[in-house]
Protein backbone atom coordinates (compact mmCIF):
# COMPACT_ATOMS: atom_id res chain seq x y z
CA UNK A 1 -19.22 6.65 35.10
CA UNK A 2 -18.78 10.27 33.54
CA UNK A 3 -20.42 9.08 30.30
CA UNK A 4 -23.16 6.58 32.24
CA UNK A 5 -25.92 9.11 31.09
CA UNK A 6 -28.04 6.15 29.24
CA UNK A 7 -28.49 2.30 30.00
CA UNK A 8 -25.75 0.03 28.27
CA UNK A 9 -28.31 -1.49 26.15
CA UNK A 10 -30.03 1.76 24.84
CA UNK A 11 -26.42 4.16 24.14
CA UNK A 12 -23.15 2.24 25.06
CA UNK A 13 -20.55 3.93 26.36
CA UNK A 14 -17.00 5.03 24.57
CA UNK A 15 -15.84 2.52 26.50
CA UNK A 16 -18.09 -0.18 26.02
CA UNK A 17 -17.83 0.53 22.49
CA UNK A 18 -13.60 0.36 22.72
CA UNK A 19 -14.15 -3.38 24.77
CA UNK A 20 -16.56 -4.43 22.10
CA UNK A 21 -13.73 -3.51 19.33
CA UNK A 22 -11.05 -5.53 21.17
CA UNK A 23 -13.13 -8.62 21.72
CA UNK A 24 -14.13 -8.54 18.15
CA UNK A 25 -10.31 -8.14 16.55
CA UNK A 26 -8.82 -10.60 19.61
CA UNK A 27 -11.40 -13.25 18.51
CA UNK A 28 -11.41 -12.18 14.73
CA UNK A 29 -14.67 -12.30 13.98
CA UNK A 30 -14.73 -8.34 12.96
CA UNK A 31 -12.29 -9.69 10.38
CA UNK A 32 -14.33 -12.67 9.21
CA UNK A 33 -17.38 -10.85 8.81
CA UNK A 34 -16.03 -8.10 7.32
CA UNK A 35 -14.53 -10.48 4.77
CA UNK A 36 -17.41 -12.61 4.47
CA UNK A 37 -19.71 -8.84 3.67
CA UNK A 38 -16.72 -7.66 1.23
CA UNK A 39 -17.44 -10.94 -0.69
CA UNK A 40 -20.86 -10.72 -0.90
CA UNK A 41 -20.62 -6.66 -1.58
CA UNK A 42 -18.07 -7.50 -4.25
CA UNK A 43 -19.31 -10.64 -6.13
CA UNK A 44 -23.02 -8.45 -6.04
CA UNK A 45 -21.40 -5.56 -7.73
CA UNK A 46 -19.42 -7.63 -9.88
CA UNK A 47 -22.32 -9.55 -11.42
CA UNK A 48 -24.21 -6.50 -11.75
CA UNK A 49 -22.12 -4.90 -13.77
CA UNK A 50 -21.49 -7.98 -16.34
CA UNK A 51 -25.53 -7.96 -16.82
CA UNK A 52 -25.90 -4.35 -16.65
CA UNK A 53 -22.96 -2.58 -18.77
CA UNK A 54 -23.71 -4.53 -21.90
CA UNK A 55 -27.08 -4.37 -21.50
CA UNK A 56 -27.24 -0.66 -21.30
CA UNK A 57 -24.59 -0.07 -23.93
CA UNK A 58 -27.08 -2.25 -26.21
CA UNK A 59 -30.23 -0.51 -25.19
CA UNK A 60 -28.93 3.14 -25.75
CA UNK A 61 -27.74 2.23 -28.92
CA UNK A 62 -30.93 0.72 -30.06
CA UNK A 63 -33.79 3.06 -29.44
CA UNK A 64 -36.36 0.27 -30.65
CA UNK A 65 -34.49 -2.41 -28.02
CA UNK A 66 -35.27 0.43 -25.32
CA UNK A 67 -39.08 1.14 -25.96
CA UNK A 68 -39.04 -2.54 -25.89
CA UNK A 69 -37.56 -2.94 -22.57
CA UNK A 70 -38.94 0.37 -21.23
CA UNK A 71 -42.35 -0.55 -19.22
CA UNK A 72 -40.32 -3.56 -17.84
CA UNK A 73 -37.31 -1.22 -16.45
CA UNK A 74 -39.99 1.47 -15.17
CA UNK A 75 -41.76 -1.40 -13.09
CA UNK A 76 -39.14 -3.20 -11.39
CA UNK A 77 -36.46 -0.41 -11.21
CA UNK A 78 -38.86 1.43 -7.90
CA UNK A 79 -39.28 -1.37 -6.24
CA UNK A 80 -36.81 -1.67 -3.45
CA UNK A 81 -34.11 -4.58 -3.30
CA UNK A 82 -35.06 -6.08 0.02
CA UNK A 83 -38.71 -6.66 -1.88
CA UNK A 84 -37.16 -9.32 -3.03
CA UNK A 85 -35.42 -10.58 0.26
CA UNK A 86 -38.64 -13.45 0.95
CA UNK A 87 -38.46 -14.44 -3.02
CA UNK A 88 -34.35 -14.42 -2.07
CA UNK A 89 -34.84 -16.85 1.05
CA UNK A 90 -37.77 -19.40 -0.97
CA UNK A 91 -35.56 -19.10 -4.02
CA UNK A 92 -31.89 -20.01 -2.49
CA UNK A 93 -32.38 -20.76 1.21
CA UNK A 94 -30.18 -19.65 4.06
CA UNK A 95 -26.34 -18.61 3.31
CA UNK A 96 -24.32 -16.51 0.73
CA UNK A 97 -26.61 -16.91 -2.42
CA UNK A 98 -29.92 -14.88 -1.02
CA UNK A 99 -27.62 -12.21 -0.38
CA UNK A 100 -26.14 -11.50 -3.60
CA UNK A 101 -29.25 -11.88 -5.40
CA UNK A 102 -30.15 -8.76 -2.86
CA UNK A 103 -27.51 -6.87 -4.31
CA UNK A 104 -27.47 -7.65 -8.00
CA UNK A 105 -31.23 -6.47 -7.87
CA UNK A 106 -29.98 -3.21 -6.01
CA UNK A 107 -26.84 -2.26 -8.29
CA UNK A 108 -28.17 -3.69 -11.79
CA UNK A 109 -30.66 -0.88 -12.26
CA UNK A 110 -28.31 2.32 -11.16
CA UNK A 111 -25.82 0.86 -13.58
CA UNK A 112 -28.06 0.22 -16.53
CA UNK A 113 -29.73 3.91 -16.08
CA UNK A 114 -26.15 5.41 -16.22
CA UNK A 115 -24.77 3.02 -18.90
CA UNK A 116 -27.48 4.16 -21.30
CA UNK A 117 -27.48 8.09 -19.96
CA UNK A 118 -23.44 7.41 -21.37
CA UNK A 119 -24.20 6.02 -24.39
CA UNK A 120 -26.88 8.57 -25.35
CA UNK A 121 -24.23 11.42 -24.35
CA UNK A 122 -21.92 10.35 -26.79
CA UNK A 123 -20.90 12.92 -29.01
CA UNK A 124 -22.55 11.87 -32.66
CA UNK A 125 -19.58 13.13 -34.45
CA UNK A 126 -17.45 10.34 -33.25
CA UNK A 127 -19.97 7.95 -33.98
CA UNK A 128 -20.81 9.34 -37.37
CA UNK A 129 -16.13 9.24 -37.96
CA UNK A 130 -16.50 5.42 -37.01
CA UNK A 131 -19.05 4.74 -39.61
CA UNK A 132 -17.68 6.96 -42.07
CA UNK A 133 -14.44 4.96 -41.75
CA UNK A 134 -16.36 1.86 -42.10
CA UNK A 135 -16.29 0.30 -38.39
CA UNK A 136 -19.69 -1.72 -37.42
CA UNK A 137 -21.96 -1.79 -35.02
CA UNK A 138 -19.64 -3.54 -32.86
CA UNK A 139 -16.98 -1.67 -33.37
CA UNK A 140 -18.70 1.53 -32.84
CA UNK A 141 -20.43 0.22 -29.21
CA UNK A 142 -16.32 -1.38 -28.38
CA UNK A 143 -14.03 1.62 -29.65
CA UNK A 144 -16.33 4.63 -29.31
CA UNK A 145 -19.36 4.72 -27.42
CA UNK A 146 -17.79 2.31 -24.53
CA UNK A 147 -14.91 4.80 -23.83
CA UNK A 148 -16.84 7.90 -24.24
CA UNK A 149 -19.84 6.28 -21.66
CA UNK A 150 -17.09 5.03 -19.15
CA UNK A 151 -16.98 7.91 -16.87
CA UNK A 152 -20.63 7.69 -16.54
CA UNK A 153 -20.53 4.14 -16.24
CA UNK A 154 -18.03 4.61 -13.19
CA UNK A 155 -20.48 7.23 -11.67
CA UNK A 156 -23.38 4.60 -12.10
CA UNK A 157 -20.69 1.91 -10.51
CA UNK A 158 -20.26 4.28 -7.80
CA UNK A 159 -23.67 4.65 -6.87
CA UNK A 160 -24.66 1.48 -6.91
CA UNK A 161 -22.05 0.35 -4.47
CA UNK A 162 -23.72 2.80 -1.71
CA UNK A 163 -26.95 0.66 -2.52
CA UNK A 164 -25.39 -2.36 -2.29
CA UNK A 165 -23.57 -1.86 1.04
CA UNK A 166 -27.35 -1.23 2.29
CA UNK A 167 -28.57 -4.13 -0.07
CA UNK A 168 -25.59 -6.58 2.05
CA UNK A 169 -26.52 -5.62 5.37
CA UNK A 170 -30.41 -5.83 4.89
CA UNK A 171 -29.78 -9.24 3.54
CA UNK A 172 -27.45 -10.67 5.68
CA UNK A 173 -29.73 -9.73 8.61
CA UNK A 174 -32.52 -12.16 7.42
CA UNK A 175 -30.75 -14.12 5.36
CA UNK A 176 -27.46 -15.21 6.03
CA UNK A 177 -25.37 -17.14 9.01
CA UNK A 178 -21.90 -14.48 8.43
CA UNK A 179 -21.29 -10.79 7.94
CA UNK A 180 -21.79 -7.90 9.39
CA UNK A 181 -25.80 -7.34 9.18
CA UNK A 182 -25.97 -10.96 10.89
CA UNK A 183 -23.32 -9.56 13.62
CA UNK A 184 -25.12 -6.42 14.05
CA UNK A 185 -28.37 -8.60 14.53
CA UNK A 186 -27.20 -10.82 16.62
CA UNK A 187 -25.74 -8.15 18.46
CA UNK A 188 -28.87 -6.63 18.82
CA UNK A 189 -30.53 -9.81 20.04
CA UNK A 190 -27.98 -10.09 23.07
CA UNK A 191 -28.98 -6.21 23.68
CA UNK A 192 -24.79 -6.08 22.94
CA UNK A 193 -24.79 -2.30 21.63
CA UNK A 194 -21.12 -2.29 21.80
CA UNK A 195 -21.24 -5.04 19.23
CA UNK A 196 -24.19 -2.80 16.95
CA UNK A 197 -21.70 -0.02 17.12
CA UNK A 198 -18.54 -1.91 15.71
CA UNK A 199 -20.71 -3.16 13.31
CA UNK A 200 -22.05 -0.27 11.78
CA UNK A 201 -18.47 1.69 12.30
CA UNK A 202 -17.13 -1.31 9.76
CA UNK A 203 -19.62 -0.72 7.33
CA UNK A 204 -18.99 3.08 7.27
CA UNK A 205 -15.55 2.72 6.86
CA UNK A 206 -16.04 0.37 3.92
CA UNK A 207 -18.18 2.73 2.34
CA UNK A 208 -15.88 5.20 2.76
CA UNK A 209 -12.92 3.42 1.63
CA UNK A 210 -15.20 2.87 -1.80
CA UNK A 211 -15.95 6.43 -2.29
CA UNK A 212 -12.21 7.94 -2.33
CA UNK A 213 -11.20 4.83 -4.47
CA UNK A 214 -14.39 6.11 -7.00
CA UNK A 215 -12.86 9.47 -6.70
CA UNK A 216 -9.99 8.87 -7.33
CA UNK A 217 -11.04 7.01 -10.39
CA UNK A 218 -13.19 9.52 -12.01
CA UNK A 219 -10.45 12.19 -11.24
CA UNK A 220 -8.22 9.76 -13.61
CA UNK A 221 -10.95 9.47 -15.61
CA UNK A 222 -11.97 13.04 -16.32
CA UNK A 223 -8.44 14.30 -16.22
């Protein structure tokens, strides 16, 4: 009763919270839904980053391609990703899809503005070597301007993957029947703040498990 200053379903207690956690692993759905969120984070990221990376190392090469593309990236990049969450819901219905639509739209534009800010940082001596030497265009983009915008690219990866944790959760809480979001909103529903508090304890831990693994890659990076 010593920490019985709120109502259960406004503050739970350390002990509530401590049940809550040993229901959830005993039963293993913390596990499934963390797995089923890791999925959707991953596959997100994933298929931002095929779209995005190429795209950027195309448009910071070509400055025509990127006045092109410009107005187009200056309109959609502000508008938030769970905008798009009733488009997400008419467009693929209830389940996984609607949520990793979420967060491509969230991570694709982080990564393109980086990709291009690494291509444009390139140093124009080794570009001007590779051409002197004969490469092409390919070649320059693959052997030179790719490795040289790669730490920036990582930077770009690694802020987009704070988005898309918020991206996942947003999503699954509308539009999905697994995860954490739709644990933490069912939770909610019950007025089970035990439950909330797992929930949003797993997602912080993801997010920092991430980080220190993007650390630790730009440290091997920039060494």
């Amino acid at each position: 009763m010593v920490f019985k200053v709120f109502p259960d379903y406004i503050i739970p207690t350390p002990l509530d919270v401590l049940n809550a956690g040993y229901n959830l692993i005993i039963t293993g759905q913390l596990l499934d839904d963390t797995i089923n969120t890791l999925f959707k984070v991953l596959l997100g990221i994933i298929l931002a980053t095929i779209v995005a990376v190429p795209l950027g190392l195309i448009l910071g090469w070509s400055e025509r391609l990127e006045a092109m593309s410009e107005l187009i990236v200056s309109i959609l990049r502000p508008i938030p990703p769970v905008a798009w969450i009733p488009f997400s819901l008419l467009w693929f219905g209830i389940g996984i899809a609607p949520a990793v639509f979420i967060i491509f739209m969230g991570c694709i534009f982080p990564i393109l503005v980086y990709t291009i800010d690494g291509v444009k940082r390139t140093d124009k001596v080794l570009i001007e070597a590779g051409q002197t030497l004969g490469a092409n265009d390919f070649q320059i983009l693959s052997k030179v301007i790719f490795p040289s915008s790669f730490p920036t690219i990582v930077t770009g990866l690694k802020v987009a993957f704070g988005i898309d944790l918020m991206c996942t959760v947003s999503a699954e809480m509308v539009g999905s029947t697994s995860g954490l979001g739709q644990m933490i909103m069912t939770a909610s529903t019950l007025s089970n703040t035990g439950d909330i508090v797992i929930g949003m304890l797993a997602i912080g831990i993801i997010g920092l498990v991430f980080d220190r693994l993007f650390i630790h890659a730009q440290r091997k990076i920039f060494w």
